[in-house]
Protein backbone atom coordinates (compact mmCIF):
# COMPACT_ATOMS: atom_id res chain seq x y z
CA UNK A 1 0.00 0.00 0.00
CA UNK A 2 1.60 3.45 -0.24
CA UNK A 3 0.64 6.83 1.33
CA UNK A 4 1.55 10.16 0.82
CA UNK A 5 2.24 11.74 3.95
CA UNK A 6 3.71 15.48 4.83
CA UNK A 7 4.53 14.68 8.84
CA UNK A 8 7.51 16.08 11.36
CA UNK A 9 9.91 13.27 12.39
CA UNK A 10 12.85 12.85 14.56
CA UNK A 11 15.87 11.20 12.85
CA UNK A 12 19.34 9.69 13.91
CA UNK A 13 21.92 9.93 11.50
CA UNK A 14 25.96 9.72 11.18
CA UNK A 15 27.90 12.03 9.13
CA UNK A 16 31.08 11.71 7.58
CA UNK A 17 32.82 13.62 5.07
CA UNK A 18 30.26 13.93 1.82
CA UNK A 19 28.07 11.24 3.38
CA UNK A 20 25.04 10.83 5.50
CA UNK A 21 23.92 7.46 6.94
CA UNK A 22 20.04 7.48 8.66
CA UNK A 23 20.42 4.99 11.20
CA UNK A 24 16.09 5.10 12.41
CA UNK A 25 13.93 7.47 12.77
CA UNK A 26 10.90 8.02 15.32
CA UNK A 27 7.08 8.85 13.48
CA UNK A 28 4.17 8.35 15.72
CA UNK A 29 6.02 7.56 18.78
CA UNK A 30 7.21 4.38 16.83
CA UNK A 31 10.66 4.06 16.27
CA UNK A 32 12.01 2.05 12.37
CA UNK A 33 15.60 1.21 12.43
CA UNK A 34 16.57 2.09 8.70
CA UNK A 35 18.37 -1.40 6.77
CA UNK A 36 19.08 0.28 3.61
CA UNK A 37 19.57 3.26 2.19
CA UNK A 38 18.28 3.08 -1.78
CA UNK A 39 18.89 7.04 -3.05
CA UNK A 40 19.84 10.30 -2.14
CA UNK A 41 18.89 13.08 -3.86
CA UNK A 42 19.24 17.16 -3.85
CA UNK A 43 16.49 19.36 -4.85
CA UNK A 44 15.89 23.08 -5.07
CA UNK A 45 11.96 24.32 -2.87
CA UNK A 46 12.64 28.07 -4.23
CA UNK A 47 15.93 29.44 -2.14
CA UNK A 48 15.94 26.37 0.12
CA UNK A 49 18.20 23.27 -0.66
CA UNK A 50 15.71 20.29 -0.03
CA UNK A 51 17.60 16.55 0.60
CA UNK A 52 15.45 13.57 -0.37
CA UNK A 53 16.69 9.98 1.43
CA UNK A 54 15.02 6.56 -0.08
CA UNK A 55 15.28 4.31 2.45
CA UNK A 56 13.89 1.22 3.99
CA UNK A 57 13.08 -1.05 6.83
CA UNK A 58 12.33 -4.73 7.64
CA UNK A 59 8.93 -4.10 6.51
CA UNK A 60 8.45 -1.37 4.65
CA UNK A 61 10.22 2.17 2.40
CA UNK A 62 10.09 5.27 3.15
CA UNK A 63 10.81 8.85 1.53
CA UNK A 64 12.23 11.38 4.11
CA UNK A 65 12.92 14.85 3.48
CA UNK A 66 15.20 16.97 5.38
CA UNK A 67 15.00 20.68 4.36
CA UNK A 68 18.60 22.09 5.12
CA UNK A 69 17.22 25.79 5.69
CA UNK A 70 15.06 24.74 9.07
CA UNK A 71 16.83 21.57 9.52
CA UNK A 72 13.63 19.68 9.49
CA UNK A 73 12.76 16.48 8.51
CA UNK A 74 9.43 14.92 7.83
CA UNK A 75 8.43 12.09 6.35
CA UNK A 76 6.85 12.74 3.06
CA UNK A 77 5.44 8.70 1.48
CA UNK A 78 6.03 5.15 2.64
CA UNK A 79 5.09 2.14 1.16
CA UNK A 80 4.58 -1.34 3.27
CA UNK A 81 2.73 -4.94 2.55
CA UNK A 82 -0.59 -4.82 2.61
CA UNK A 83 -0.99 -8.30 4.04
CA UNK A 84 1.52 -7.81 6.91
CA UNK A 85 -1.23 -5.16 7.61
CA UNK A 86 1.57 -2.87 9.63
CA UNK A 87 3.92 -0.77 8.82
């Protein structure tokens, strides 16, 4: 199933030099420990620098967005198994 979604979230992340690893994140009190990262990508919102992050858990994918101006994230779609009936 997949849902569009525009929602604050907490992440934890490493940084290195030209690199950013999302280790989980926390949505609805719920915390997903991230198992892959799939695609990062860089996009302009106007004069903010937006940074979209593919990335995926045991049971479902996700599309974060951290906005570098705020330094926000939210979680913006996620798709998950229908039958497993949880995300």
């Amino acid at each position: 199933m997949y849902d569009r979604k525009h929602e604050h979230i907490n992440v934890t992340a490493s940084f290195a030099p030209f690199k950013i690893t999302i280790n989980s994140f926390e949505w609805r009190e719920r915390f997903y420990n991230v198992k892959e990262m799939h695609l990062i990508m860089k996009a302009g919102k106007g004069r903010e620098t937006v940074w979209i992050f593919s990335v995926s858990t045991d049971s479902a994918a996700f599309k974060l967005r951290f906005d570098s101006d705020s330094l926000e994230w939210f979680l913006e779609e996620l798709v998950w198994d229908e039958a497993a009936d949880s995300v």
